[in-house]
C-alpha atoms as a PDB file:
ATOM      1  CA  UNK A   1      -5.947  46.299  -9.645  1.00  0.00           C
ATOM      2  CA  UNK A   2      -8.172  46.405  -6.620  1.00  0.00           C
ATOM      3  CA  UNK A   3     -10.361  44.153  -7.894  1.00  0.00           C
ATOM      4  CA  UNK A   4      -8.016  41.402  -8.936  1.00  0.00           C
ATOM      5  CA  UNK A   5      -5.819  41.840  -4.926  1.00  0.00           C
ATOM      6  CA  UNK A   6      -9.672  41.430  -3.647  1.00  0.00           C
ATOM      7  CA  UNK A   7     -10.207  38.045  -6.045  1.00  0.00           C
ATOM      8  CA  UNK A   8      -6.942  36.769  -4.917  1.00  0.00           C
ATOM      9  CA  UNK A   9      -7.619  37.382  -1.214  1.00  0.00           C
ATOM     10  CA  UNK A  10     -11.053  35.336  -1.858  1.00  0.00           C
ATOM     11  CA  UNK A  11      -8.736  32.527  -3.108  1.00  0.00           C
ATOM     12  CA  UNK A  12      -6.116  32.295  -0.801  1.00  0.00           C
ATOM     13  CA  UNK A  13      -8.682  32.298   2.442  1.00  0.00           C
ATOM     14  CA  UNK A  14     -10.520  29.589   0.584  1.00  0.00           C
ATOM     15  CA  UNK A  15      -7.538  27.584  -0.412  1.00  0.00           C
ATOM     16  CA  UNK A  16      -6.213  28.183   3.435  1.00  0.00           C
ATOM     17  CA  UNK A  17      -9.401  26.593   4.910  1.00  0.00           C
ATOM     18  CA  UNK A  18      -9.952  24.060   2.814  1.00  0.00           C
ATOM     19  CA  UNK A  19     -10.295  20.703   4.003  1.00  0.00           C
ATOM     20  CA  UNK A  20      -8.057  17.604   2.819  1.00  0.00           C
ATOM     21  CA  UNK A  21      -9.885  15.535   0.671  1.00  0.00           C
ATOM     22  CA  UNK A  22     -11.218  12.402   1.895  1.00  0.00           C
ATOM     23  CA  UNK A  23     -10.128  10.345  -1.373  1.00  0.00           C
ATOM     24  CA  UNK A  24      -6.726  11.241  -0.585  1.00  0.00           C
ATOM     25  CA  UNK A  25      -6.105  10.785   3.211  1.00  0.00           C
ATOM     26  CA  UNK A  26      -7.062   7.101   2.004  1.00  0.00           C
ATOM     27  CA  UNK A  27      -4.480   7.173  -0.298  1.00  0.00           C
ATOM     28  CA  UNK A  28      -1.663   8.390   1.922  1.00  0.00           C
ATOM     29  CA  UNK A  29      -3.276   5.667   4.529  1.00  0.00           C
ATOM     30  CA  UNK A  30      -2.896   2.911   2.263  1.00  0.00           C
ATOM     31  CA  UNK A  31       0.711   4.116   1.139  1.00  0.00           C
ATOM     32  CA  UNK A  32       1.781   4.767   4.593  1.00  0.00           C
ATOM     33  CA  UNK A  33      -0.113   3.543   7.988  1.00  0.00           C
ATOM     34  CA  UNK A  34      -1.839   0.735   6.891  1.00  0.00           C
ATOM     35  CA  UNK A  35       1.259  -1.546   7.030  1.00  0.00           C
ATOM     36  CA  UNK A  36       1.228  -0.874  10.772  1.00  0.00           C
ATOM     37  CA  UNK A  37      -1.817  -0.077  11.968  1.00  0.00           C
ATOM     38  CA  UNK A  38      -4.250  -2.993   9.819  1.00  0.00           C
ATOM     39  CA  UNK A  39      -1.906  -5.456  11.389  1.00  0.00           C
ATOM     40  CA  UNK A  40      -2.199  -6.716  15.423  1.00  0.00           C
ATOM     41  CA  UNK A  41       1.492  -4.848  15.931  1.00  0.00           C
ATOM     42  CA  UNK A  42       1.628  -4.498  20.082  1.00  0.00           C
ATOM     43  CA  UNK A  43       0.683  -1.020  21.494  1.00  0.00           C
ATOM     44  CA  UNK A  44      -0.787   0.278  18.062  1.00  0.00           C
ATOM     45  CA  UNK A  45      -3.715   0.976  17.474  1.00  0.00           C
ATOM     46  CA  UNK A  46      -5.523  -0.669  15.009  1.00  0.00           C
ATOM     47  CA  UNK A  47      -7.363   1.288  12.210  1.00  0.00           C
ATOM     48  CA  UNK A  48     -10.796   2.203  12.859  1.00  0.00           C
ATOM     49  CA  UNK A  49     -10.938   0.213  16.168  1.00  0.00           C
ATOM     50  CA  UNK A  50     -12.704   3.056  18.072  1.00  0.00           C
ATOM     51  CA  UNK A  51     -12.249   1.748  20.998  1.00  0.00           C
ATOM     52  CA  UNK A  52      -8.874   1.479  21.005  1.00  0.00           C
ATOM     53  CA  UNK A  53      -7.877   5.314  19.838  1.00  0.00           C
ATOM     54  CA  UNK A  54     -10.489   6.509  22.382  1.00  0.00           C
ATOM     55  CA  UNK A  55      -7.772   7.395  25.368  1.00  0.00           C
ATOM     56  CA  UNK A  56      -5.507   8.870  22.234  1.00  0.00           C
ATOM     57  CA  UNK A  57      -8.326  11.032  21.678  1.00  0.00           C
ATOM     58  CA  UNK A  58      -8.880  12.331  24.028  1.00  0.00           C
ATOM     59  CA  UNK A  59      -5.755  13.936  24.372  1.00  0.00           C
ATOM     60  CA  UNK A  60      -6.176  15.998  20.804  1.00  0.00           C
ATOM     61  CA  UNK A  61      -5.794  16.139  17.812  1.00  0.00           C
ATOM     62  CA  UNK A  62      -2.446  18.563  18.508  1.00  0.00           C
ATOM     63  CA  UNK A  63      -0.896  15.920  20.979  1.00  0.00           C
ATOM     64  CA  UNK A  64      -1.602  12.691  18.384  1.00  0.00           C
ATOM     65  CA  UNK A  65      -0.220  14.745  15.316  1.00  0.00           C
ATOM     66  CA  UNK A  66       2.845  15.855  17.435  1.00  0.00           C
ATOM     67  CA  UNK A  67       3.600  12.415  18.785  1.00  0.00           C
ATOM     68  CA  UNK A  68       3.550  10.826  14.978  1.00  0.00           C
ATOM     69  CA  UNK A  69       5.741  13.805  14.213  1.00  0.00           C
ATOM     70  CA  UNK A  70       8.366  12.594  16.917  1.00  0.00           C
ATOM     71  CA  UNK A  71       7.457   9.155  16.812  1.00  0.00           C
ATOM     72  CA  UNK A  72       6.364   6.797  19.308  1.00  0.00           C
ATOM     73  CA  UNK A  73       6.932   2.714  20.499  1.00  0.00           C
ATOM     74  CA  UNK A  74       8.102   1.266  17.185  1.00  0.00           C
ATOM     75  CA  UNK A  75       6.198   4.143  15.667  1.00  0.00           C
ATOM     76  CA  UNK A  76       9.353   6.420  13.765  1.00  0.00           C
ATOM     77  CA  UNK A  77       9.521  10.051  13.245  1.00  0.00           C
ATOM     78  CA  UNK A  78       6.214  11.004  10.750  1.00  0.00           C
ATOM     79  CA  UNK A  79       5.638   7.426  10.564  1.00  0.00           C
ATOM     80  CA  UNK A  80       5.894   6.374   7.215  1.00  0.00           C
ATOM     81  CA  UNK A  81       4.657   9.481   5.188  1.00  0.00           C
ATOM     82  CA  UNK A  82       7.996  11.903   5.452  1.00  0.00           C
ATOM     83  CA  UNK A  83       6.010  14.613   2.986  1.00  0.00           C
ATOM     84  CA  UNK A  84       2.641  14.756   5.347  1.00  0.00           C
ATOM     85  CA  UNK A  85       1.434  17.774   6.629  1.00  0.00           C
ATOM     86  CA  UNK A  86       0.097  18.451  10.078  1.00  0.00           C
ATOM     87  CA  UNK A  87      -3.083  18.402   8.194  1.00  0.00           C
ATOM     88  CA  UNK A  88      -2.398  15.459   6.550  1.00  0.00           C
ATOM     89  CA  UNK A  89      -1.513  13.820  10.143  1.00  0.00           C
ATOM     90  CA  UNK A  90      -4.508  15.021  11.424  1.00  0.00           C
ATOM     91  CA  UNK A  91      -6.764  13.356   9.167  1.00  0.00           C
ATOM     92  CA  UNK A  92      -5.257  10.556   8.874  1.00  0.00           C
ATOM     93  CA  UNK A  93      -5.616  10.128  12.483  1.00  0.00           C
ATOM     94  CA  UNK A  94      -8.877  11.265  12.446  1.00  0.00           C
ATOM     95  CA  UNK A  95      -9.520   8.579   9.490  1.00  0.00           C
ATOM     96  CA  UNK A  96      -8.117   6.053  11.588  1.00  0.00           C
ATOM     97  CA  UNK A  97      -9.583   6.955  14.989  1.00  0.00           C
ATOM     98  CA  UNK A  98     -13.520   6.460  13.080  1.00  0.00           C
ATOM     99  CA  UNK A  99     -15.488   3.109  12.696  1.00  0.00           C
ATOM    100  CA  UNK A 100     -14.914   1.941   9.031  1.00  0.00           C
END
């Protein structure tokens, strides 16, 4: 019994740190924030234009995930991906925020 609680606790701690997988934050980007942010929309960012997400940077990761969460401009609550986590959010940011 030891053994399998000590297995599990392996799993769980891996599982909790694991990163989101790149394949899919391109997925949720093409289902979600591409229709915004691929297009010239005024005051958005547009996708891997590193220039422009440098000030949003710089602010963090935490303050860009909890603006999308809240919305922003035209930007609605969670954007356009209602199931994302703040994972999700951040990578998708992060994808977004990196040259192409």
């Amino acid at each position: 019994m030891k053994k399998m609680l000590l297995v599990l606790s392996f799993l769980i701690a891996g599982t909790a740190n694991a990163e989101v997988d790149t394949a899919a934050v391109k997925d949720l980007y093409g289902k979600s924030c591409v229709y915004c942010h691929a297009a010239s929309m005024p005051n958005m960012p547009k996708a891997h234009d590193v220039a422009a997400w440098e000030a949003r940077m710089a602010k963090g990761i935490d303050a860009l995930v909890a603006s999308v969460k809240t919305g922003k401009g035209a930007m609605p609550p969670k954007g356009m991906c209602m199931t994302c986590t703040d994972e999700q959010y951040a990578a998708l940011i992060t994808l977004m925020a990196s040259p192409q």
